[in-house]
PDB file of N, CA and C in Angstrom:
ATOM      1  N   UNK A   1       0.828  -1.176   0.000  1.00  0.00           N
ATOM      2  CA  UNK A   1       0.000   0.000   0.000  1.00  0.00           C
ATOM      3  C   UNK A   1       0.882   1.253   0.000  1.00  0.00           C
ATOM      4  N   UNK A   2       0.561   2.344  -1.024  1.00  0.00           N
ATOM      5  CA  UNK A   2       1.146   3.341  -0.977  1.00  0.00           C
ATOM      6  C   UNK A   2       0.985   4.155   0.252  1.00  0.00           C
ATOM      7  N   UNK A   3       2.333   4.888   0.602  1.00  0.00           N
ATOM      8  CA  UNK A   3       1.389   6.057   2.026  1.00  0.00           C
ATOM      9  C   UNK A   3       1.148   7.051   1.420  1.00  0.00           C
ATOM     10  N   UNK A   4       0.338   7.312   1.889  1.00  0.00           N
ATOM     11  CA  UNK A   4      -0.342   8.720   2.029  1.00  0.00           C
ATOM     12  C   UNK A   4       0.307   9.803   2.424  1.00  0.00           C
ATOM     13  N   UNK A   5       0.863  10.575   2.144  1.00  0.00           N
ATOM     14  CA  UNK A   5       1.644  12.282   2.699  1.00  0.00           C
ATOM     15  C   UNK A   5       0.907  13.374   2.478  1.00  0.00           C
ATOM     16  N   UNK A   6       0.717  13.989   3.198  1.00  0.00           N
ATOM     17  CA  UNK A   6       0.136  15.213   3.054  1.00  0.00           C
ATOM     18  C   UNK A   6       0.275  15.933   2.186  1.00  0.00           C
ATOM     19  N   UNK A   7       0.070  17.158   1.471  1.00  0.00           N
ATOM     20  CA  UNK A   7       0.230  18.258  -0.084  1.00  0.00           C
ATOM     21  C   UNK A   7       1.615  18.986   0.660  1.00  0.00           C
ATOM     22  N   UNK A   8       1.594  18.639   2.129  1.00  0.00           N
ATOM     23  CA  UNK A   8       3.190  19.842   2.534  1.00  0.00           C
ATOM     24  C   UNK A   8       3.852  19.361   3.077  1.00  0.00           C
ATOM     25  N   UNK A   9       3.516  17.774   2.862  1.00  0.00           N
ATOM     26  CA  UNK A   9       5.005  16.950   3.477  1.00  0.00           C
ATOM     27  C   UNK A   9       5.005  16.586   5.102  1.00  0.00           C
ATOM     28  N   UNK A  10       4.064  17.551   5.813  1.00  0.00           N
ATOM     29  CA  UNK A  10       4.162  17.429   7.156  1.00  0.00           C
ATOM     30  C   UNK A  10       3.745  15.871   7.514  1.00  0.00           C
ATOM     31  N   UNK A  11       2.984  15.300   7.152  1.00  0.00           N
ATOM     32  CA  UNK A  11       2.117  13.992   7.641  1.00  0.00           C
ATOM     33  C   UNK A  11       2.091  13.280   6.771  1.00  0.00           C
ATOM     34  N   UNK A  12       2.308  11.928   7.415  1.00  0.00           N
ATOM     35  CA  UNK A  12       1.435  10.564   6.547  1.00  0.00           C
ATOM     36  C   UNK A  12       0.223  10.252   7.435  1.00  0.00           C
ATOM     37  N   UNK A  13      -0.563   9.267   6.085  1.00  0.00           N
ATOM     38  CA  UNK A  13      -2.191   9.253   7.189  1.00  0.00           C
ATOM     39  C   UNK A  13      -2.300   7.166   7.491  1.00  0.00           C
ATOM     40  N   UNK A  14      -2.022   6.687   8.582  1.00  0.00           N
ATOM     41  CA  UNK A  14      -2.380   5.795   8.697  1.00  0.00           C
ATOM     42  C   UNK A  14      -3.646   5.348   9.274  1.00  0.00           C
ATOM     43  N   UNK A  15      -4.368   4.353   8.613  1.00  0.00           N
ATOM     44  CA  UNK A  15      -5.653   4.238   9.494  1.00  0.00           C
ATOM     45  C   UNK A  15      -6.282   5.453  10.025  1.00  0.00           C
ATOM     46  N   UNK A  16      -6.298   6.318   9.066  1.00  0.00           N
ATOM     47  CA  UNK A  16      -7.358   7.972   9.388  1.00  0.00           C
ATOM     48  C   UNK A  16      -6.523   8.749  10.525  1.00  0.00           C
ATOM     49  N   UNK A  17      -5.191   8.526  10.447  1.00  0.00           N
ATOM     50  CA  UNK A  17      -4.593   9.368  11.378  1.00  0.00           C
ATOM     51  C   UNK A  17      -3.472   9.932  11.167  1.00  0.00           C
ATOM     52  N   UNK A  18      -3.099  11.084  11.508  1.00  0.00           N
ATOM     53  CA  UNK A  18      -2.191  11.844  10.978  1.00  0.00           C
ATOM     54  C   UNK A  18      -0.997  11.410  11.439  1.00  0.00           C
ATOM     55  N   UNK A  19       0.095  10.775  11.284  1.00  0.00           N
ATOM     56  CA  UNK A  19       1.521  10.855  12.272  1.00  0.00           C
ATOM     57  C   UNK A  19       2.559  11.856  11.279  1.00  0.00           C
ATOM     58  N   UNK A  20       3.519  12.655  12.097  1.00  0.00           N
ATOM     59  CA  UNK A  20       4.477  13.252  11.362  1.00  0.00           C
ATOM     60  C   UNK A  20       5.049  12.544  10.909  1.00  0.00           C
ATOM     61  N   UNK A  21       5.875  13.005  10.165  1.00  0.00           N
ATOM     62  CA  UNK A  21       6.983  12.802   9.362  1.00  0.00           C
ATOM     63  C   UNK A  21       8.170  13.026  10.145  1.00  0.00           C
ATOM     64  N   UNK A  22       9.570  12.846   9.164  1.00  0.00           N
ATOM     65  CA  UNK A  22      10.776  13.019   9.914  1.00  0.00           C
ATOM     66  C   UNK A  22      10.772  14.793   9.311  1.00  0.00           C
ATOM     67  N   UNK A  23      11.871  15.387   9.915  1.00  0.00           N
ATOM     68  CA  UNK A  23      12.216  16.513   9.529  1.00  0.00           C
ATOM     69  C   UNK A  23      13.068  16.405   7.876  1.00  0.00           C
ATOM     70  N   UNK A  24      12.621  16.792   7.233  1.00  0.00           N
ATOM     71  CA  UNK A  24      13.355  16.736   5.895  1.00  0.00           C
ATOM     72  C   UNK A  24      14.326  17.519   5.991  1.00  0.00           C
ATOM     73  N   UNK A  25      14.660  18.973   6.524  1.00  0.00           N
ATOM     74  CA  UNK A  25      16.160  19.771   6.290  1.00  0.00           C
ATOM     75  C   UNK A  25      17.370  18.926   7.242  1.00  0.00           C
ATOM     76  N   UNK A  26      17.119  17.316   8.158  1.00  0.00           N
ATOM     77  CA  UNK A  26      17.935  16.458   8.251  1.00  0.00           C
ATOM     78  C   UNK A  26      19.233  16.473   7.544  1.00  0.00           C
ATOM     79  N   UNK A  27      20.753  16.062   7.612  1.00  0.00           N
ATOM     80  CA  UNK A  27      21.494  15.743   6.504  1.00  0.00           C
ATOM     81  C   UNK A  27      21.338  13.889   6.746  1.00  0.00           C
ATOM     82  N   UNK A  28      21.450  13.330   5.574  1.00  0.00           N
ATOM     83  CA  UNK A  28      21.420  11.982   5.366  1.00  0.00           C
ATOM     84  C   UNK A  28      22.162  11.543   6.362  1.00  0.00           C
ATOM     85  N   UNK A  29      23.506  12.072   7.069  1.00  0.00           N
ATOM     86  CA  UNK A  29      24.034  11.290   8.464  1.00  0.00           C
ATOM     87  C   UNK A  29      23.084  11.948   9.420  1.00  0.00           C
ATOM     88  N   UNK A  30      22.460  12.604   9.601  1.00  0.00           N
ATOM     89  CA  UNK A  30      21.845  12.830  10.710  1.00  0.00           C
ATOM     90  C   UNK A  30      20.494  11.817  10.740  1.00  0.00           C
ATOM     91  N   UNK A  31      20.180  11.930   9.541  1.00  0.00           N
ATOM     92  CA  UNK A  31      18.923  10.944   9.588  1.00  0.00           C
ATOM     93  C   UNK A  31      19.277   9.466   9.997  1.00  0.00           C
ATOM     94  N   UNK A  32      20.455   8.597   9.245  1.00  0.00           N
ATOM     95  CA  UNK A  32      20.450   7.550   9.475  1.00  0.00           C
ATOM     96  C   UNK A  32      21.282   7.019  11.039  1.00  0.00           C
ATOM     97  N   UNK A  33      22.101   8.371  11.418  1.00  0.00           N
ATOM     98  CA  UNK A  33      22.435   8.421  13.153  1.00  0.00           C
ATOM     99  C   UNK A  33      20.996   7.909  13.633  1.00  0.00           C
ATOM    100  N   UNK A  34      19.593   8.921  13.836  1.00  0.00           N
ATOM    101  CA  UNK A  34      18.637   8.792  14.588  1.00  0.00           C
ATOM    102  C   UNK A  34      17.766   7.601  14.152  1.00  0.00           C
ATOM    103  N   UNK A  35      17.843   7.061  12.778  1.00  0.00           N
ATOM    104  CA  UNK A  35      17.260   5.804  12.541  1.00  0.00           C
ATOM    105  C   UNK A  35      17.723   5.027  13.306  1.00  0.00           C
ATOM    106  N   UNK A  36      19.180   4.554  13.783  1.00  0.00           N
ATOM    107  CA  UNK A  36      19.944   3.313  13.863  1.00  0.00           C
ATOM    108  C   UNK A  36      19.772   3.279  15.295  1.00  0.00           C
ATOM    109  N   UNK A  37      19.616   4.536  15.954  1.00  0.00           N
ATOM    110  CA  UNK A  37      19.251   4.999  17.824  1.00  0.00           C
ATOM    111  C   UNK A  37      18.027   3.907  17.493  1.00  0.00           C
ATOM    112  N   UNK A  38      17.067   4.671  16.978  1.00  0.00           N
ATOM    113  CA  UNK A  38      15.460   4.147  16.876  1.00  0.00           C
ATOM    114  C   UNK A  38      15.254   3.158  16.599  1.00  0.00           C
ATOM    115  N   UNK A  39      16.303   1.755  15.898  1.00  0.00           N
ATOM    116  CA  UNK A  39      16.048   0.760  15.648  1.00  0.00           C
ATOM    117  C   UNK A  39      16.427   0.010  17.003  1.00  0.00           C
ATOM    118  N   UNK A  40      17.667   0.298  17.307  1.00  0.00           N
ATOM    119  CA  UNK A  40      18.114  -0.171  18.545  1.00  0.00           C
ATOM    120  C   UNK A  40      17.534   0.110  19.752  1.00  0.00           C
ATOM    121  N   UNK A  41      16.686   1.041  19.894  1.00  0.00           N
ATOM    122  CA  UNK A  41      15.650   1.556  21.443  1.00  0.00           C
ATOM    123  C   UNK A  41      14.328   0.377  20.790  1.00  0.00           C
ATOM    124  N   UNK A  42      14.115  -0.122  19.398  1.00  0.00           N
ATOM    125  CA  UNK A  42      12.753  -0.237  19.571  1.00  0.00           C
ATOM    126  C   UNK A  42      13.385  -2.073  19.838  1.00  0.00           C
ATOM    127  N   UNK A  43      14.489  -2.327  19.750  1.00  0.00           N
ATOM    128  CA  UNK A  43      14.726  -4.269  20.013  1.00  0.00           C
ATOM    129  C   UNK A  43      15.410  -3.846  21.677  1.00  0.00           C
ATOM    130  N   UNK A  44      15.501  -2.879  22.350  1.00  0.00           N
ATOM    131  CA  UNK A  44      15.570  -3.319  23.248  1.00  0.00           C
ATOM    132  C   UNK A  44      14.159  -2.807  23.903  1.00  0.00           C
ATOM    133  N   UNK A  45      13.130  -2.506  23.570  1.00  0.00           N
ATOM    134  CA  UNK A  45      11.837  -2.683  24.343  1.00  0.00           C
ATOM    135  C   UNK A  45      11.382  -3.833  24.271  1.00  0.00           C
ATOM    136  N   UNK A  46      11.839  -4.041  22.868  1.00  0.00           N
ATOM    137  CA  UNK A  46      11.119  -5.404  22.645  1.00  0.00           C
ATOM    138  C   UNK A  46      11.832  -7.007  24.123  1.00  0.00           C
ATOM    139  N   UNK A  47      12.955  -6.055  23.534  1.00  0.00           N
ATOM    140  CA  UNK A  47      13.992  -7.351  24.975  1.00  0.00           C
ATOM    141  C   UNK A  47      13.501  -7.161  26.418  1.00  0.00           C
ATOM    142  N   UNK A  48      13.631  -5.963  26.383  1.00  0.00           N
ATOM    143  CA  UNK A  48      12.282  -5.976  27.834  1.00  0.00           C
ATOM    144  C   UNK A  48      11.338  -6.345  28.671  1.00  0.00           C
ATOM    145  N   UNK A  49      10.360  -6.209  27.396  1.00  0.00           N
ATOM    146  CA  UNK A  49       9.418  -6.521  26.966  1.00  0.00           C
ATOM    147  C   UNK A  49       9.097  -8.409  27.322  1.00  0.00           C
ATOM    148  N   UNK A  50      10.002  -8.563  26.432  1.00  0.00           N
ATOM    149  CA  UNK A  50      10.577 -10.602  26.381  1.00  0.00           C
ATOM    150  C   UNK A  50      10.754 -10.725  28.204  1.00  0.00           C
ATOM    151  N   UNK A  51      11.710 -10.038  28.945  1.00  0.00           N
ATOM    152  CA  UNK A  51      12.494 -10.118  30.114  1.00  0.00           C
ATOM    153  C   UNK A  51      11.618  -9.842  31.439  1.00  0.00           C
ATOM    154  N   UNK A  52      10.362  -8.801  31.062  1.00  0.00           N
ATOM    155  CA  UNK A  52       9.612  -8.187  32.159  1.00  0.00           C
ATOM    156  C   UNK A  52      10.344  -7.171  32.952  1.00  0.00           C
ATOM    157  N   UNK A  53      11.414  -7.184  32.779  1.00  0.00           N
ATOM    158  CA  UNK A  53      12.130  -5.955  33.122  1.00  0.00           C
ATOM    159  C   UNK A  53      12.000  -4.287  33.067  1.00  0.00           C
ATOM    160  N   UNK A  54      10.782  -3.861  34.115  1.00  0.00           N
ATOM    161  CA  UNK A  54      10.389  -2.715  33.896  1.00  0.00           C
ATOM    162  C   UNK A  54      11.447  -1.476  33.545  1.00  0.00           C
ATOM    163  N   UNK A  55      12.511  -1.444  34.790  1.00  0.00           N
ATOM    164  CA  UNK A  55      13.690  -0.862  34.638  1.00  0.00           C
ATOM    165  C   UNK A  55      13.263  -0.439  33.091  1.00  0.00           C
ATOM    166  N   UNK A  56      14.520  -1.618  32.810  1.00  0.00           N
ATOM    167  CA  UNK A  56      14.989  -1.558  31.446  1.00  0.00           C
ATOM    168  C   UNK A  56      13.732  -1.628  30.414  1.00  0.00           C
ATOM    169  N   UNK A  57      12.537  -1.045  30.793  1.00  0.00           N
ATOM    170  CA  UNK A  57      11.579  -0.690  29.659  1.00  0.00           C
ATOM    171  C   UNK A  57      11.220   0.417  29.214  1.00  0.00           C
ATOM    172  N   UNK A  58      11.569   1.104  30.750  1.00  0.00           N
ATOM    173  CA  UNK A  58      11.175   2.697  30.540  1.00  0.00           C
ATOM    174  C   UNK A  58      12.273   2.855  29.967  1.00  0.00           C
ATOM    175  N   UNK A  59      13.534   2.380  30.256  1.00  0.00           N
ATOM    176  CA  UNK A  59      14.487   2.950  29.619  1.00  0.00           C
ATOM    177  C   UNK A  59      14.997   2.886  28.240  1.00  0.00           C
ATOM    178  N   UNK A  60      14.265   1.878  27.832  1.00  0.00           N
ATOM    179  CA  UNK A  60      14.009   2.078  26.123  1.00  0.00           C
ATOM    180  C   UNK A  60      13.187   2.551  25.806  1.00  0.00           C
ATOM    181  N   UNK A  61      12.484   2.977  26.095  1.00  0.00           N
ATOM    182  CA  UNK A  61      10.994   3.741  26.215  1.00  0.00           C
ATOM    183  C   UNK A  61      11.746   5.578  25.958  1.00  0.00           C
ATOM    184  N   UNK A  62      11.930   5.565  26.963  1.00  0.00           N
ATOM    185  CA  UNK A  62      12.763   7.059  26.789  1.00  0.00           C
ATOM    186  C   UNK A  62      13.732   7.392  25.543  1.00  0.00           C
ATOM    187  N   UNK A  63      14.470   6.256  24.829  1.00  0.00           N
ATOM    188  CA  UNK A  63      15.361   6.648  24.333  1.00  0.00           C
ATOM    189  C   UNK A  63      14.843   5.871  22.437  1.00  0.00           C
ATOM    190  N   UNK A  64      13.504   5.460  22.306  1.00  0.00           N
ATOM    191  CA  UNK A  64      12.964   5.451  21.510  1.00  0.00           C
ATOM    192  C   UNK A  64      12.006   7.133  21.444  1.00  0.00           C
ATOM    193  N   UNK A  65      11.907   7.771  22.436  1.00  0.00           N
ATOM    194  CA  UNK A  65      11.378   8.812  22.170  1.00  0.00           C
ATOM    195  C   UNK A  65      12.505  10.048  22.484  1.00  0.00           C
ATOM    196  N   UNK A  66      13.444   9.546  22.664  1.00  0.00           N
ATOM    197  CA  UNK A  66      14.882  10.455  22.090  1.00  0.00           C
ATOM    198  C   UNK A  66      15.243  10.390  20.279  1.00  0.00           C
ATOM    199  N   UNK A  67      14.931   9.148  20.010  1.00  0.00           N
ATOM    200  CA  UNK A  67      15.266   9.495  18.733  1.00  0.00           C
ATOM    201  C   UNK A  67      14.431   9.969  17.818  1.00  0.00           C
ATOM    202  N   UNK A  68      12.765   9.512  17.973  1.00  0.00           N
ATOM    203  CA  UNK A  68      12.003  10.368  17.574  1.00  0.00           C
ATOM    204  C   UNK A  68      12.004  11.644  17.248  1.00  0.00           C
ATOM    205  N   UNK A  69      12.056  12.239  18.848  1.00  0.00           N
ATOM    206  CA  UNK A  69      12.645  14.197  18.707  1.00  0.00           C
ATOM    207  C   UNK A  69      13.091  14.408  18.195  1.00  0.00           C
ATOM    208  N   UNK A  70      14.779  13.676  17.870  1.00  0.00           N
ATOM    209  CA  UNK A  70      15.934  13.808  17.068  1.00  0.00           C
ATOM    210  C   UNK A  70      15.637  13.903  15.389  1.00  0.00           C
ATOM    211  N   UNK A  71      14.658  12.919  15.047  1.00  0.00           N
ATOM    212  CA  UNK A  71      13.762  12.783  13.365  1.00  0.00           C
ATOM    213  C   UNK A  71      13.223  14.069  13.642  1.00  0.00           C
ATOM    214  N   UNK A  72      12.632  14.455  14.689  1.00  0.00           N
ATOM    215  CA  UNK A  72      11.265  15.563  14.878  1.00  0.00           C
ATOM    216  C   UNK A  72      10.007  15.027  13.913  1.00  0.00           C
ATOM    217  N   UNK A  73       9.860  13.691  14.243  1.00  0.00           N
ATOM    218  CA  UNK A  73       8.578  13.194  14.855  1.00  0.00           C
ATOM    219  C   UNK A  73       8.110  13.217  16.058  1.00  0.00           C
ATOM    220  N   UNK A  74       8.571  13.813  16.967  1.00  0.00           N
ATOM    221  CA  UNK A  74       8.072  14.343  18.141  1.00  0.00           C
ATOM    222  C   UNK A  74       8.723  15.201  18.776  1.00  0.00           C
ATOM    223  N   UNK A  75       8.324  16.138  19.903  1.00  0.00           N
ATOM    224  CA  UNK A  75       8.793  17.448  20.497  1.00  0.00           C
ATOM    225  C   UNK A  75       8.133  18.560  19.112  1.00  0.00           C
ATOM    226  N   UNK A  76       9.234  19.801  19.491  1.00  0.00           N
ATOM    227  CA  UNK A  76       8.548  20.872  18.671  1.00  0.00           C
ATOM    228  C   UNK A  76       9.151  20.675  17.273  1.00  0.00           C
ATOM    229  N   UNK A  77       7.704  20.708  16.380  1.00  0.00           N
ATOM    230  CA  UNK A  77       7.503  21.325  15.307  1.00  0.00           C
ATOM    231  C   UNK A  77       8.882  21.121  14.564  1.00  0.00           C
ATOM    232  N   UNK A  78       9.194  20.873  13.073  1.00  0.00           N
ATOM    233  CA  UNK A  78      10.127  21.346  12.410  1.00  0.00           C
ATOM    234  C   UNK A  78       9.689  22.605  11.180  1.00  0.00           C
ATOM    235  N   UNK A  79       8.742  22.852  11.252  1.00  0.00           N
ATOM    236  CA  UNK A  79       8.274  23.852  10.290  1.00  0.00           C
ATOM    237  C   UNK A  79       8.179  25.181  10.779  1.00  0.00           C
ATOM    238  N   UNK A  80       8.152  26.135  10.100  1.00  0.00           N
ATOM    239  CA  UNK A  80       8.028  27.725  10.929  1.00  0.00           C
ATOM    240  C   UNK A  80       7.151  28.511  10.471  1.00  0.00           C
ATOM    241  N   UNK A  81       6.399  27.847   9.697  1.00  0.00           N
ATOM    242  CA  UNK A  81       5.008  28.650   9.303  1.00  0.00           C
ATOM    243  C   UNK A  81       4.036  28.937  10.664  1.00  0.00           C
ATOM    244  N   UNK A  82       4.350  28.329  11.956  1.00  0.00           N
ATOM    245  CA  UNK A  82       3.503  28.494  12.859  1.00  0.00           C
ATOM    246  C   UNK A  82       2.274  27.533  12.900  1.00  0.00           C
ATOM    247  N   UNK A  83       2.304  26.646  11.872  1.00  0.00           N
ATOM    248  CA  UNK A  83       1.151  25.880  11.610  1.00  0.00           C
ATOM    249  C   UNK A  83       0.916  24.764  13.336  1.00  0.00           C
ATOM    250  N   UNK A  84      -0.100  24.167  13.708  1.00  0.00           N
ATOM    251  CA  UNK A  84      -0.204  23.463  14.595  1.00  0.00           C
ATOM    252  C   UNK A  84       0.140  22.175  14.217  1.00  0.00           C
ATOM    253  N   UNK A  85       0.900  21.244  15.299  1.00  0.00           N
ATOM    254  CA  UNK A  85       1.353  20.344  15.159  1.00  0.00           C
ATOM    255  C   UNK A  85       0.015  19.336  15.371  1.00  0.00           C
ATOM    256  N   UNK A  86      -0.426  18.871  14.747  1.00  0.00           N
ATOM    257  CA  UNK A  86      -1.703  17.744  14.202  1.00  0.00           C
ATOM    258  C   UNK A  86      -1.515  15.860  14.521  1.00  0.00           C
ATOM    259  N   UNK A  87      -0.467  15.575  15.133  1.00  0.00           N
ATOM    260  CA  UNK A  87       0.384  14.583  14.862  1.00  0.00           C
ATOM    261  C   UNK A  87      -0.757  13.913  16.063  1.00  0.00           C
ATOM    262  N   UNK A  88      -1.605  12.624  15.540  1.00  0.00           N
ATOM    263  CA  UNK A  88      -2.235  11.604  16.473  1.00  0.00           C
ATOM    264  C   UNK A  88      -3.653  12.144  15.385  1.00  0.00           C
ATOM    265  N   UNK A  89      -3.766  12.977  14.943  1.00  0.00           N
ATOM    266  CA  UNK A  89      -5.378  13.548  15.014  1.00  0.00           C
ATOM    267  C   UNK A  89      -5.901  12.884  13.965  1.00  0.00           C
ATOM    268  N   UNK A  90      -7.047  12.953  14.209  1.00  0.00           N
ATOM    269  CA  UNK A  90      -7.921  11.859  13.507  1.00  0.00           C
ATOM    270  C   UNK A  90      -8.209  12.852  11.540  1.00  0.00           C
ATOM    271  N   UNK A  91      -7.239  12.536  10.277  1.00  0.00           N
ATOM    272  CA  UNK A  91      -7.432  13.236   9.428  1.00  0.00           C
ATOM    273  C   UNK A  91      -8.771  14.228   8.840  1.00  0.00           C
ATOM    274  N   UNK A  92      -9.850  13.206   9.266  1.00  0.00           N
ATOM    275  CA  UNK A  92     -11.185  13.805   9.158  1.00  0.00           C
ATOM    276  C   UNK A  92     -11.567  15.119   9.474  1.00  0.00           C
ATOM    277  N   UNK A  93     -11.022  15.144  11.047  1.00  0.00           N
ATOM    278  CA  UNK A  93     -11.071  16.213  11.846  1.00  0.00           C
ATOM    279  C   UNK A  93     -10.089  17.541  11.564  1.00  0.00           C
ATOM    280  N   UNK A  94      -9.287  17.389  10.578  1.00  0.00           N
ATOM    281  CA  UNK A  94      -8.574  18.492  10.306  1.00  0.00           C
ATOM    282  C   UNK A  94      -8.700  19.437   9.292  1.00  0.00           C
ATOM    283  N   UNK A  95      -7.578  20.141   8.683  1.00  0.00           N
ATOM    284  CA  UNK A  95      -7.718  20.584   7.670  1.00  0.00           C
ATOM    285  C   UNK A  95      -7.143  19.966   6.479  1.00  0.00           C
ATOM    286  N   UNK A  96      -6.385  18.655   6.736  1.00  0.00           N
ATOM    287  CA  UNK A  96      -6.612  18.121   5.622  1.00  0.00           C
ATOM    288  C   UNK A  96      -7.458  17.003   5.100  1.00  0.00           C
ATOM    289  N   UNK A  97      -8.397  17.347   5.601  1.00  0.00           N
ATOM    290  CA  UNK A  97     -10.194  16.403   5.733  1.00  0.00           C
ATOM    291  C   UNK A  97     -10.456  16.628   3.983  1.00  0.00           C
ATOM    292  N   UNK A  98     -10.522  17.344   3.677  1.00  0.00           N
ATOM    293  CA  UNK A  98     -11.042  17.684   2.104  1.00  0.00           C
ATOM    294  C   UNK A  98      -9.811  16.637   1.053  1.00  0.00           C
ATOM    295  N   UNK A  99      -8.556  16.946   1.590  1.00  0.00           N
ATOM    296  CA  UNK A  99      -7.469  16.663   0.362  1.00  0.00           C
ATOM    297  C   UNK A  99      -7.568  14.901   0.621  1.00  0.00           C
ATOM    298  N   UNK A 100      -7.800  14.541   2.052  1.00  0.00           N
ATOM    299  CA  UNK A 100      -8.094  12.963   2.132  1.00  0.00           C
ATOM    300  C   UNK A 100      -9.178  12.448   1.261  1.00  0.00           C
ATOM    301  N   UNK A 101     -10.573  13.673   1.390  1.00  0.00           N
ATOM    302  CA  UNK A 101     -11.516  12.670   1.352  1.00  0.00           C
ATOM    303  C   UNK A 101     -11.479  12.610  -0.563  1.00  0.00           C
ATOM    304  N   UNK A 102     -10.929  13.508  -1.091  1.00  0.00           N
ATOM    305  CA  UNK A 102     -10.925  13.712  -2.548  1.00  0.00           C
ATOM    306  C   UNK A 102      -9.749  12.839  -3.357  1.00  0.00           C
ATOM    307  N   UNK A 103      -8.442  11.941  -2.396  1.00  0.00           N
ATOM    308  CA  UNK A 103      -7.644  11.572  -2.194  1.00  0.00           C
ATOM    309  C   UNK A 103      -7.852  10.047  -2.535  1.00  0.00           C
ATOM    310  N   UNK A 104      -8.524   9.875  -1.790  1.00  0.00           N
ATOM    311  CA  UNK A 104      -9.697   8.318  -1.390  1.00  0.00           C
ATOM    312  C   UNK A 104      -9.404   7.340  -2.447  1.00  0.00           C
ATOM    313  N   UNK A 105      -8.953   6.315  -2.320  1.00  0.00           N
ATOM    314  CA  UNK A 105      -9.606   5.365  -3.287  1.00  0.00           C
ATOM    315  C   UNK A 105      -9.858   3.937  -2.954  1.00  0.00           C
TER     316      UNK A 105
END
């Protein structure tokens, strides 16, 4: 299935919901630095996870949402138009409700 991106790049729409994107003015080492964090925080939740080891869950927990920030898929904004950050919201409910529903197939 193709994704879905928004007309300004900010969002893809999964299952009617908006999640950001990474920051595109990234340089390609910066991006694949915070990928390789994010791959490695998300197998050790998973090891955790396996272990019951709360400790060590939050603490991949935290540092899967360190690298996030780092993409700026989460924390503030990478855009400076001032636009609101939309990221969880149900597409319907926004303003890009029209470009989805005309989008559709």
């Amino acid at each position: 299935m193709k994704e879905r991106v928004t007309p300004d790049g900010r969002y893809f729409v999964v299952r009617g919901r908006l999640w950001r994107r990474a920051n595109p003015a990234l340089s390609a080492e910066q991006r694949d630095k915070f990928v390789r964090e994010l791959m490695s925080a998300r197998r050790a939740v998973k090891a955790a996870m396996s272990s019951g080891d709360a400790a060590q869950l939050a603490l991949a927990r935290k540092a899967v949402d360190a690298a996030k920030v780092g993409l700026g898929e989460r924390g503030p904004v990478w855009w400076t138009d001032g636009a609101p950050d939309l990221n969880r919201h149900k597409v319907k409910n926004s303003p890009y409700a029209d470009w989805y529903g005309s989008e559709k197939t």
